[in-house]
N, C-alpha and C. Protein backbone atom coordinates (compact mmCIF):
# COMPACT_ATOMS: atom_id res chain seq x y z
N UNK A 1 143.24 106.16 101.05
CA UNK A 1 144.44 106.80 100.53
C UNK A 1 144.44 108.28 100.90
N UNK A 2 145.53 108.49 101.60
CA UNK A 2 145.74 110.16 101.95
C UNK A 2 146.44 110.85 100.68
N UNK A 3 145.68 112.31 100.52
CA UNK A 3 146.19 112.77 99.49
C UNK A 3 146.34 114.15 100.31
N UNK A 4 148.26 114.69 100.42
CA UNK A 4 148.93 115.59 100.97
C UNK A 4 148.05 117.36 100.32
N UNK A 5 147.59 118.26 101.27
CA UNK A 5 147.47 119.42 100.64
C UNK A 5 148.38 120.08 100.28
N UNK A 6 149.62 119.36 99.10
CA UNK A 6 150.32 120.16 98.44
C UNK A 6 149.78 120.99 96.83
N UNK A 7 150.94 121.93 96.75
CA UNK A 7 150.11 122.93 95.83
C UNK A 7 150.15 121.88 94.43
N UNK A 8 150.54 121.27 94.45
CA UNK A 8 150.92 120.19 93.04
C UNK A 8 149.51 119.59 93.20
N UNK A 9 148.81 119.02 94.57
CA UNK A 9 147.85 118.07 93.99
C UNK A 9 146.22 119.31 94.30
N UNK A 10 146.71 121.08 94.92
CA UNK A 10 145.89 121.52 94.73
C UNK A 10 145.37 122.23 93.13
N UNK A 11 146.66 121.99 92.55
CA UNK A 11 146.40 122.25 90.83
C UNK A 11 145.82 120.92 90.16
N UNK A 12 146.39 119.82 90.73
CA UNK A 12 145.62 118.86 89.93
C UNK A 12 143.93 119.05 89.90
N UNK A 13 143.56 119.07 91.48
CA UNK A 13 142.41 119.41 92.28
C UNK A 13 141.83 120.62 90.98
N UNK A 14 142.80 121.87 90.71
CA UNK A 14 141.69 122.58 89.81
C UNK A 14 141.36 122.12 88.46
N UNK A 15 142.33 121.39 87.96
CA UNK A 15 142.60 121.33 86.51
C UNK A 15 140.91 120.06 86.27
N UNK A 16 140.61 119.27 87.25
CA UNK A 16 139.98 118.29 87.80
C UNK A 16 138.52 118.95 87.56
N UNK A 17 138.50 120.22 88.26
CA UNK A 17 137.46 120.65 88.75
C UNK A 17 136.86 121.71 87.45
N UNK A 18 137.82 122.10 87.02
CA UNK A 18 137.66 122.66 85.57
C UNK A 18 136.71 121.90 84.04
N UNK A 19 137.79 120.55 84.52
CA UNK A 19 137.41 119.59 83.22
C UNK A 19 135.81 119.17 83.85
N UNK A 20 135.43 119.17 85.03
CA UNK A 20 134.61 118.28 85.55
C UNK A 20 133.19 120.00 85.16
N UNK A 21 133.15 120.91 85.52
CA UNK A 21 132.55 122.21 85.10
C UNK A 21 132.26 122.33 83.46
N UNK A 22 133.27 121.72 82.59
CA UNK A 22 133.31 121.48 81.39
C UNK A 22 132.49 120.75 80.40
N UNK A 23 132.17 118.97 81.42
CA UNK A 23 131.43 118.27 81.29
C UNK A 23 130.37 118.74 81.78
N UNK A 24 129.72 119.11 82.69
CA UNK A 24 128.66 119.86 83.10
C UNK A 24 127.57 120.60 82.08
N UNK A 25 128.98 121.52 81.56
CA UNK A 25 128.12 122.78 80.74
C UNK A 25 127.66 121.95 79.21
N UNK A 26 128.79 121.08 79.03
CA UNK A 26 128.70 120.01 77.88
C UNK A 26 126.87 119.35 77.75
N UNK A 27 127.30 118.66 79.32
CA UNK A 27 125.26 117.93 79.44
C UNK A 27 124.33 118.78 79.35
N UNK A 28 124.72 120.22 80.31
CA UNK A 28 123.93 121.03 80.06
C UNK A 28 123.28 121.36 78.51
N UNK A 29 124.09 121.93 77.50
CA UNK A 29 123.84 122.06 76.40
C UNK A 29 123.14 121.21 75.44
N UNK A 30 123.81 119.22 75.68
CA UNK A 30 123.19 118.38 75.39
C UNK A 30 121.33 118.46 75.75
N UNK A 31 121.41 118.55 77.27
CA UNK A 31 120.08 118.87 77.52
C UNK A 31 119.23 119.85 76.96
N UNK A 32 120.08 121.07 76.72
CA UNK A 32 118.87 121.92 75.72
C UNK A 32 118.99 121.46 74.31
N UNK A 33 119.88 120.90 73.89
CA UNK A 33 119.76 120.48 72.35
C UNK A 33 118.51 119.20 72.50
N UNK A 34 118.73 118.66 73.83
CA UNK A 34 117.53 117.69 73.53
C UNK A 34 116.05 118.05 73.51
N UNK A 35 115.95 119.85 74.61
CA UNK A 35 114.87 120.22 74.25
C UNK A 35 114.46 120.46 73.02
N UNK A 36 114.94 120.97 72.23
CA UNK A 36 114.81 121.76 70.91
C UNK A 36 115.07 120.68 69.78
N UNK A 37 115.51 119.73 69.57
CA UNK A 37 116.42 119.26 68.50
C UNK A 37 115.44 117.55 68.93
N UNK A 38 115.25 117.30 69.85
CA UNK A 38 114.40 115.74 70.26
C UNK A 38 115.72 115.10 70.60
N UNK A 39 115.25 114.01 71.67
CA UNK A 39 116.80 113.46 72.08
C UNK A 39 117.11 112.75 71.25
N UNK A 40 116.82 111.99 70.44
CA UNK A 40 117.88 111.58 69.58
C UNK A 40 119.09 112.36 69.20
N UNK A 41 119.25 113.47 68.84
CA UNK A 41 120.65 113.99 68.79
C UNK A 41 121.85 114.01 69.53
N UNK A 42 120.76 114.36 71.12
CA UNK A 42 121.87 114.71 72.24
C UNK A 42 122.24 112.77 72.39
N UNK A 43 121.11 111.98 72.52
CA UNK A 43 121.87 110.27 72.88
C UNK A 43 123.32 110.21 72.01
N UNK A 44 122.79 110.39 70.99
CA UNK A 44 124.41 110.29 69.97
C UNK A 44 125.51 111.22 70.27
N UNK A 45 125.43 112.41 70.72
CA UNK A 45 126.44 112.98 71.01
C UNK A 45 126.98 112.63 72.48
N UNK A 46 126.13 112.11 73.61
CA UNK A 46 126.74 111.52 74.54
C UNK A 46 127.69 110.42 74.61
N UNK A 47 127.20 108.97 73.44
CA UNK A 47 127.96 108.09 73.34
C UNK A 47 129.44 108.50 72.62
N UNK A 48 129.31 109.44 72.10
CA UNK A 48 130.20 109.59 71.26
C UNK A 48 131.68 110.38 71.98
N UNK A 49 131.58 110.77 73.36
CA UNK A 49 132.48 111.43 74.39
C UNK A 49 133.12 109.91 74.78
């Protein structure tokens, strides 16, 4: 599937790339809560997204 470099699907492209940076910093954090806190906390807060 071709997807046109119009500015409509280069905003989708950020809005995408934003939410996806979002989740990132999300695991990230999970991951230090799992240092500090034992993973049981962070497992539950993963299923729970």
């Amino acid at each position: 599937m071709e997807i046109e470099d119009t500015p409509a699907t280069a905003g989708m492209l950020e809005k995408k790339l934003a939410a996806f940076r979002k989740v990132l910093i999300e695991v990230k954090c999970n991951v230090d809560t799992a240092c500090t806190n034992g993973s049981q906390h962070a497992e539950q807060k993963k299923i729970h997204h």
